[in-house]
Protein backbone atom coordinates (compact mmCIF):
# COMPACT_ATOMS: atom_id res chain seq x y z
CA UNK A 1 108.41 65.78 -92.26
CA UNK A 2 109.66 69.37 -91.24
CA UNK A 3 106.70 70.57 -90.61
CA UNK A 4 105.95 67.44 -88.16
CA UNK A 5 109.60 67.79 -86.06
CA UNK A 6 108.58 71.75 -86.03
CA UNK A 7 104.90 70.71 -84.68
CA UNK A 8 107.19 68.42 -82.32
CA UNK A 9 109.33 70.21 -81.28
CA UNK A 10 107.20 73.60 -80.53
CA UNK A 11 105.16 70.99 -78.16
CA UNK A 12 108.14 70.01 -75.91
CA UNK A 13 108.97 73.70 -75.72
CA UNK A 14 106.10 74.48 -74.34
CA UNK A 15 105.80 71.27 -71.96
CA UNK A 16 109.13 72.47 -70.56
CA UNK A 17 107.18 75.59 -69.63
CA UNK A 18 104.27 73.67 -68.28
CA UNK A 19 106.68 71.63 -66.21
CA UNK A 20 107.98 74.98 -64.64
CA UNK A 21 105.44 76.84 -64.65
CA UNK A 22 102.65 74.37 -63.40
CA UNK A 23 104.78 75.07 -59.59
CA UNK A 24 102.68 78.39 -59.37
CA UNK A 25 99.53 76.37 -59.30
CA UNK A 26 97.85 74.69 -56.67
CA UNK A 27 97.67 71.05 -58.64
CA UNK A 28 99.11 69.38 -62.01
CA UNK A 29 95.93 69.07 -64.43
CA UNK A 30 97.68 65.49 -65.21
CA UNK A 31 94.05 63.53 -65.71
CA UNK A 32 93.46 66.18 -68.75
CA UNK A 33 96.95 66.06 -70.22
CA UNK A 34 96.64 64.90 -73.45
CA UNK A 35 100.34 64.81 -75.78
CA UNK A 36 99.82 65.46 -79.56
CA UNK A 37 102.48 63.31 -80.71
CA UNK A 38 100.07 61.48 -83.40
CA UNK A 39 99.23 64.49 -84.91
CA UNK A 40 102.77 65.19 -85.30
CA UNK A 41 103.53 62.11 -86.99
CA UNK A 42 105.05 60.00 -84.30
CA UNK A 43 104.93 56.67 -83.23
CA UNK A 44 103.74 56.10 -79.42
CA UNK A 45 108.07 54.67 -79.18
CA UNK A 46 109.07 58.02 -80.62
CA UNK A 47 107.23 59.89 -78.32
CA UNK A 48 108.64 58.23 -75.45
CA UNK A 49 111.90 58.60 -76.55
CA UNK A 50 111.48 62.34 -77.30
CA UNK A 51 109.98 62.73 -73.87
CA UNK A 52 112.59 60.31 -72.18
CA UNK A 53 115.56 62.76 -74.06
CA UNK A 54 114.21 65.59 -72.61
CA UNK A 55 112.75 64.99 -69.32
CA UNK A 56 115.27 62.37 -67.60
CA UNK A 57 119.06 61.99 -67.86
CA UNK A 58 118.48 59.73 -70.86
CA UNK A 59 117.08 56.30 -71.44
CA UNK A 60 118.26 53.19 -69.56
CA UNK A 61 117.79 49.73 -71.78
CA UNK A 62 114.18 48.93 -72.41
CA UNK A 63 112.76 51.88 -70.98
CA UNK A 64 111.57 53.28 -74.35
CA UNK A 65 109.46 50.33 -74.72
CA UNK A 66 107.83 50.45 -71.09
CA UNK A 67 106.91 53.88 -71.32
CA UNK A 68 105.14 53.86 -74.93
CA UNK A 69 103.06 50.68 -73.16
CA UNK A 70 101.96 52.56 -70.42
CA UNK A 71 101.44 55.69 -72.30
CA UNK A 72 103.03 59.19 -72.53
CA UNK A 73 100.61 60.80 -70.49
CA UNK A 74 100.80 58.08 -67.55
CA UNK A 75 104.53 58.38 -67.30
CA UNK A 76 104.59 61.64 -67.29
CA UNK A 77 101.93 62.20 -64.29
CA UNK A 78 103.96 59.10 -62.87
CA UNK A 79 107.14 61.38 -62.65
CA UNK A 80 104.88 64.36 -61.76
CA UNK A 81 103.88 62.53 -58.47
CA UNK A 82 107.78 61.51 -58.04
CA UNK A 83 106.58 58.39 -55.60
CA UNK A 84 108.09 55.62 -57.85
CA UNK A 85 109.68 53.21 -55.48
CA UNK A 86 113.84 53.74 -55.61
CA UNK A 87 114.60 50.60 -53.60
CA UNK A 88 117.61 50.30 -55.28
CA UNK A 89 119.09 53.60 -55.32
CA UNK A 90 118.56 53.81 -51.46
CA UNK A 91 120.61 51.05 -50.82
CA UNK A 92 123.28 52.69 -52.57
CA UNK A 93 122.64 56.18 -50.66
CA UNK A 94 123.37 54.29 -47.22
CA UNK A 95 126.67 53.97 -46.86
CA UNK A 96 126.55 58.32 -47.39
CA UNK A 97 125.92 58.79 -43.64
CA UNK A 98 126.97 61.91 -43.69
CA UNK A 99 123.86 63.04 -46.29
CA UNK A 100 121.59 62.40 -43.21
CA UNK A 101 123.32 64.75 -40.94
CA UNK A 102 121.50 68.47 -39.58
CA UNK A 103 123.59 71.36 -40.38
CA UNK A 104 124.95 71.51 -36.49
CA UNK A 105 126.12 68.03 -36.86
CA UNK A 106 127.82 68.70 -40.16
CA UNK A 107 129.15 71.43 -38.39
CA UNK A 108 130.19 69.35 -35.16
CA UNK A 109 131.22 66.20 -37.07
CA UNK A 110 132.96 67.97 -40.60
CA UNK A 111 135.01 70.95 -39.11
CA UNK A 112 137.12 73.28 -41.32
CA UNK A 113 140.69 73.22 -41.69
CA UNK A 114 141.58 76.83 -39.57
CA UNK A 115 138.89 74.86 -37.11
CA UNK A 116 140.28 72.10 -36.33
CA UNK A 117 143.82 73.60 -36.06
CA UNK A 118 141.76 76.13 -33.57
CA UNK A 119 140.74 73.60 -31.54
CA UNK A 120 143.99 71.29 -31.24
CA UNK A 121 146.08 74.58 -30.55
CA UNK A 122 143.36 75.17 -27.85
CA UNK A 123 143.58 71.66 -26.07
CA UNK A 124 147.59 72.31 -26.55
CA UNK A 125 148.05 69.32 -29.00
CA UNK A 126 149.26 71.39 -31.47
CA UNK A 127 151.98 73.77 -31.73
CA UNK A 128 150.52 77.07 -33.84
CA UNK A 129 154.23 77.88 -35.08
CA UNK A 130 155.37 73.54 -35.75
CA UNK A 131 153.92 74.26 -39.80
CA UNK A 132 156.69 76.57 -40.03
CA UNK A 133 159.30 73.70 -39.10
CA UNK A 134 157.89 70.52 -40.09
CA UNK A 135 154.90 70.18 -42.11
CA UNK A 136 154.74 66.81 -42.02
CA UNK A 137 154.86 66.39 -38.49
CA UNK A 138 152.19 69.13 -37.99
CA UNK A 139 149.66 66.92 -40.51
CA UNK A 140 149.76 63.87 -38.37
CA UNK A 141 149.50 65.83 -35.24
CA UNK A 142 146.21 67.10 -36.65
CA UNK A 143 145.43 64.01 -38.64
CA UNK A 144 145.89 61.78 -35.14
CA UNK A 145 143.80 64.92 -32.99
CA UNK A 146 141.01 64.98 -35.48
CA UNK A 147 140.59 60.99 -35.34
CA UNK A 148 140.93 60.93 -31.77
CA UNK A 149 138.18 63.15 -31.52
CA UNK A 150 135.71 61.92 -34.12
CA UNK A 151 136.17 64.83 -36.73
CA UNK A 152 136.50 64.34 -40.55
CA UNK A 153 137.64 66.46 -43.05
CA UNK A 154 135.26 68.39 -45.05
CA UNK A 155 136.35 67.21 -48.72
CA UNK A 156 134.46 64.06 -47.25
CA UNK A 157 131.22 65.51 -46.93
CA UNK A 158 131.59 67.03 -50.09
CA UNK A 159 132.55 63.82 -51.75
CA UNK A 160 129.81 62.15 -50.66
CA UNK A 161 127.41 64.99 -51.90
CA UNK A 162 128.50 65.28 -55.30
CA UNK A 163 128.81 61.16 -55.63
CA UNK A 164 125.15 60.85 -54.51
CA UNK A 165 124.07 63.65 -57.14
CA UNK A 166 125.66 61.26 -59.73
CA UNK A 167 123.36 58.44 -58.13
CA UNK A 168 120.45 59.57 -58.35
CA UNK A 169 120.87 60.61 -61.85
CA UNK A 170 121.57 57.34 -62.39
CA UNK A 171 119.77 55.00 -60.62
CA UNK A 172 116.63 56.90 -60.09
CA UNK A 173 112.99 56.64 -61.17
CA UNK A 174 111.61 59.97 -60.29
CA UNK A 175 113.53 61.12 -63.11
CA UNK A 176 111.53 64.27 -63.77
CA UNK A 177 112.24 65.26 -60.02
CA UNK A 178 116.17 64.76 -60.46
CA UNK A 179 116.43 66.83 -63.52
CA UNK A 180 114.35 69.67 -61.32
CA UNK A 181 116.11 69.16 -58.69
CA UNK A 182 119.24 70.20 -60.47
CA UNK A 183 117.45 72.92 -62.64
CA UNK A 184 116.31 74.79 -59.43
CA UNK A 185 119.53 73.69 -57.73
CA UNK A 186 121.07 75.76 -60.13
CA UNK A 187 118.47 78.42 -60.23
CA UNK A 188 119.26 78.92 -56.53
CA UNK A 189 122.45 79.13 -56.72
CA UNK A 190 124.67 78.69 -53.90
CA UNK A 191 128.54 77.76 -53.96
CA UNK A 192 130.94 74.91 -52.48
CA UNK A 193 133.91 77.28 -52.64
CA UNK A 194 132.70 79.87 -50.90
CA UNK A 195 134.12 79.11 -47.62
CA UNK A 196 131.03 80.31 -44.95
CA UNK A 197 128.34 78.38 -46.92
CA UNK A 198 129.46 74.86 -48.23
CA UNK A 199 128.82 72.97 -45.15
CA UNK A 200 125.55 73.85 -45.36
CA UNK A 201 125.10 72.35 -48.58
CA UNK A 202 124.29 68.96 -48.71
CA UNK A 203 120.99 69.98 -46.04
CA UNK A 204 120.28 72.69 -48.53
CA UNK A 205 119.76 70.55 -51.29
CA UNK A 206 117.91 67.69 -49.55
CA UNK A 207 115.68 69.98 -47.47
CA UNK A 208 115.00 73.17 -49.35
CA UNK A 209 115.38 72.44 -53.22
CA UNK A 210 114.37 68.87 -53.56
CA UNK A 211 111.16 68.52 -51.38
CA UNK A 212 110.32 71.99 -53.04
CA UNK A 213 111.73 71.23 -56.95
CA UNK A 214 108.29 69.56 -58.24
CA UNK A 215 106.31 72.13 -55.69
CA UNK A 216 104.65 75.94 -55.70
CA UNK A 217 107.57 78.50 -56.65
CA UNK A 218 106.45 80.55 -53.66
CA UNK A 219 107.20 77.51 -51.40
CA UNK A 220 110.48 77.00 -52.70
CA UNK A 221 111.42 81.17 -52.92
CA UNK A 222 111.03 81.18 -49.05
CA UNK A 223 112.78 78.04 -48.31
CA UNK A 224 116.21 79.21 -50.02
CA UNK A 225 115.63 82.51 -48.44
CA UNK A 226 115.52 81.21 -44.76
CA UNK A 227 118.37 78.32 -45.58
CA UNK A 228 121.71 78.46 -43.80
CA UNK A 229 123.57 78.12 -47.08
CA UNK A 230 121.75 81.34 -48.91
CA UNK A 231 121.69 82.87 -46.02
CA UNK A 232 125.51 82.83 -45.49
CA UNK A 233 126.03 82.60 -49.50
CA UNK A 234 124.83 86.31 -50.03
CA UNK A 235 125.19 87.58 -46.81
CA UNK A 236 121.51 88.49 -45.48
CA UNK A 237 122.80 86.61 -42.49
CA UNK A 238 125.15 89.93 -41.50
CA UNK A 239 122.57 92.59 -42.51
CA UNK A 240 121.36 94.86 -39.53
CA UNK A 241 119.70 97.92 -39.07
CA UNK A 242 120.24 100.96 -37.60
CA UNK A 243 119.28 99.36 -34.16
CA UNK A 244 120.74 96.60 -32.00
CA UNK A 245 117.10 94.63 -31.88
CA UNK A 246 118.52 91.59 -30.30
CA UNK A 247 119.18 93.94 -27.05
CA UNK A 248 116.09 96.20 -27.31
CA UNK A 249 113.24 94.38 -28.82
CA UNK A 250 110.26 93.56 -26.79
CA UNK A 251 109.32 90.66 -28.41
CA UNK A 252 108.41 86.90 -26.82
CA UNK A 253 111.35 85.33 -28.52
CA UNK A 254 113.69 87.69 -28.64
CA UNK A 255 113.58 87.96 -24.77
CA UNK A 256 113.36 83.80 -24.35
CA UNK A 257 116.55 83.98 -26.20
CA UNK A 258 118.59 86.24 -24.20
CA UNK A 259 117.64 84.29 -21.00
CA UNK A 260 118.87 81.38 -22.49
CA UNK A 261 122.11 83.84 -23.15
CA UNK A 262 122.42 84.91 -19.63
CA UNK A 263 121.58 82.06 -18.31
CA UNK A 264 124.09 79.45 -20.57
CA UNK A 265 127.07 78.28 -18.43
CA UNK A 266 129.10 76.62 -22.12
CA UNK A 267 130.09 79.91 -22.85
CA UNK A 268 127.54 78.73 -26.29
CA UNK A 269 126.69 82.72 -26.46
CA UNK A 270 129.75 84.14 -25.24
CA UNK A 271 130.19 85.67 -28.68
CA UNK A 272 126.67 87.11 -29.17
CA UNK A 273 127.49 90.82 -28.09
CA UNK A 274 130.52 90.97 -30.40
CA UNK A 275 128.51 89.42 -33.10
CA UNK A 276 125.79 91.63 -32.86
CA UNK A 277 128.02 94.26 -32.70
CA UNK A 278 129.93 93.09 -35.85
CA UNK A 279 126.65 93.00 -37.17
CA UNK A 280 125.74 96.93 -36.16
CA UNK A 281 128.85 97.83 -37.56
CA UNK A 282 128.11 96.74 -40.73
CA UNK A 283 124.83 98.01 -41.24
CA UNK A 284 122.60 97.12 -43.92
CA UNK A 285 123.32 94.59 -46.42
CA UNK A 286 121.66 94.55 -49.86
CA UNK A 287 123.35 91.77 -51.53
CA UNK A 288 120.61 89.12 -51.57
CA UNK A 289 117.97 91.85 -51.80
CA UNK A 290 119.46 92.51 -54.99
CA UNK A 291 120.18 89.22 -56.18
CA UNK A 292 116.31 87.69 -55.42
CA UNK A 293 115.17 89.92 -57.86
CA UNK A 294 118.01 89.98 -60.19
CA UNK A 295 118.40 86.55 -60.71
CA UNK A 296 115.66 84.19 -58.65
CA UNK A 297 112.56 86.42 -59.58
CA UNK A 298 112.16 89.63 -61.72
CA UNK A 299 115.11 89.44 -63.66
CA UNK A 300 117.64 92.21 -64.58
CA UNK A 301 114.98 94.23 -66.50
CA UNK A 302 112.61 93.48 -64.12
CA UNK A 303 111.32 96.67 -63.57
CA UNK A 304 112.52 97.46 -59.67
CA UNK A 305 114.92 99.91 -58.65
CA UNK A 306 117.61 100.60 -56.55
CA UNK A 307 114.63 101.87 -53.68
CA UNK A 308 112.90 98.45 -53.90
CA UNK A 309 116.45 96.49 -53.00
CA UNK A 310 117.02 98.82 -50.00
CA UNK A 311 113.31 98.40 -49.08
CA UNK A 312 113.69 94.75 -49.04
CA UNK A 313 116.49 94.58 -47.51
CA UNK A 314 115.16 96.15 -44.84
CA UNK A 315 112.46 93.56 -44.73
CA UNK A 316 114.64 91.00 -44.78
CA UNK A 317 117.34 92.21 -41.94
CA UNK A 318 117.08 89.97 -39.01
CA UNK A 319 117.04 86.87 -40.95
CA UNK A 320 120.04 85.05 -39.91
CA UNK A 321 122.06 82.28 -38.98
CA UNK A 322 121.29 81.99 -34.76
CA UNK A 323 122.83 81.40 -32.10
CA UNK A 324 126.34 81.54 -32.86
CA UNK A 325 128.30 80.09 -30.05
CA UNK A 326 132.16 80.24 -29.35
CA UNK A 327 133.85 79.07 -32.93
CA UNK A 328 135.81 76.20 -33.05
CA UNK A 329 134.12 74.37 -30.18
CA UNK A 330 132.91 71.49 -32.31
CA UNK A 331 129.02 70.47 -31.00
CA UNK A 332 128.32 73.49 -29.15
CA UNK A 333 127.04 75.68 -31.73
CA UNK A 334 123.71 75.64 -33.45
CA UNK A 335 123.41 75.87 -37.54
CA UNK A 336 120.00 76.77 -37.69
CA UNK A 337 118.36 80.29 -39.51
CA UNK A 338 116.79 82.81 -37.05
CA UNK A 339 114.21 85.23 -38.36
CA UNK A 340 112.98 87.63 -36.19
């Protein structure tokens, strides 16, 4: 018996690693996929509950049963494909309207706290120094100005991100996709409390990690890389060279861009010369250099050295978060990443 749970167990090791690893590859050798759960000993139910344990957030009622009829193998290359119908689930996710915003509507819709106050002090609703009196008083003023105006507060959008993570891992039958979803979700770190970066996080999820979590590796590398949440979470989007290239550079879009500058009447690029001057201060910035080899790719003993991180950060300077428009002027700003 120990030697069959060893057998066993060795096999969903390295399945895990076949589920991972597979994402290099150009296609899932599914139709070949045989499981040696006989050999080990086991019953076509205790294979499917050994598979269900590991490769979904655990069994609903019944589901043992419907996936030892169908077969190991099937189920798995079912979740593989991650196109089961989620009928079900989706009628939950609806009433989460704010999971199907862009980034610039987040942005425009879901404002931050200094924001809003920004904004009411600007259209002299608020009075900057009335906190310092009566805090109550100063709430409703920016509780009434920010429903007046269409704004919510960002705890909502946050709210409704983390309930629909609990939804899915609940409800759905793409299973395999869910659990991947949060594996490389977690991989690719990024972080709600970090103040510049969690509005972009909802997007980042449903447009960079889970279209990407079942996908090629190299796919989903470059999608974090250009995303408005990495690029804000490790700061690539503030790294610049030696050279102000948004002023000097030849290039098509850099000049289609700064006649859209000079020729914008919102004031939406006022703030691009202090920004890119900001930005030239600064210089170069190595932290996500160092981090997509530290912890996305190579690993700490990967090999590189401190020459490779300056290298790539070099490569990667430019990649950014563009344009920036005047802050706190809710729908005027685009959330987008630039790479030139």
């Amino acid at each position: 018996m120990k030697k069959a749970v060893k057998y066993w167990c060795g096999f969903v090791v390295l399945l895990c690693l076949f589920t991972v690893f597979t994402a290099f590859l150009p296609g899932y050798p599914t139709a070949s996929l045989k499981f040696p759960y006989k050999q080990a000993g086991l019953t076509p139910e205790q294979a499917a509950a050994h598979l269900l344990s590991r490769f979904t957030y655990g069994a609903t009622p019944g589901e043992v049963e419907e996936v030892s009829k169908i077969g190991p193998e099937k189920w798995f290359a079912q979740q593989l494909d991650a196109q089961l119908p989620d009928d079900s689930l989706n009628q939950l996710l609806n009433k989460y309207d704010a999971l199907k915003l862009s980034n610039t509507e987040v942005v425009a819709q879901y404002p931050k706290g200094a924001q809003v106050l920004r904004m009411a002090v600007r259209d002299g609703v608020v009075n900057k120094d009335s906190v310092k009196t009566d805090r109550k008083a100063y709430r409703d003023q920016l509780q009434n100005y920010m429903q007046q105006n269409g704004l919510k507060p960002e705890q909502e959008l946050l709210r409704q991100f983390i309930n629909q993570k609990i939804l899915r891992a609940a409800y759905s039958n793409n299973q395999l996709q869910e659990v991947m979803t949060s594996f490389w979700f977690n991989h690719f770190n990024v972080s709600i409390v970090k103040n510049d970066c969690s509005q972009y996080i909802p997007a980042y999820e449903r447009d960079v990690i889970r279209p990407n979590a079942l996908g090629k590796f190299n796919d989903l590398l470059l999608a974090t890389a250009k995303s408005p949440a990495m690029l804000y979470y490790l700061d690539n989007f503030s790294s610049s060279g030696n050279k102000d290239n948004m002023e000097q550079s030849n290039r098509p879009i850099h000049r289609r861009l700064m006649q859209q500058m000079q020729g914008a009447d919102t004031g939406r690029f006022a703030n691009m010369p202090k920004l890119n001057k900001a930005k030239k201060a600064q210089g170069l910035n190595e932290n996500y250099a160092r981090e997509v080899m530290e912890l996305h790719t190579l690993g700490v003993d990967g090999g590189y050295t401190q020459q490779d991180v300056t290298q790539a950060a070099k490569v990667l300077t430019g990649w950014s978060v563009y344009p920036m428009g005047n802050y706190g002027q809710a729908g005027q700003k685009t959330y987008e990443p630039y790479w030139g």
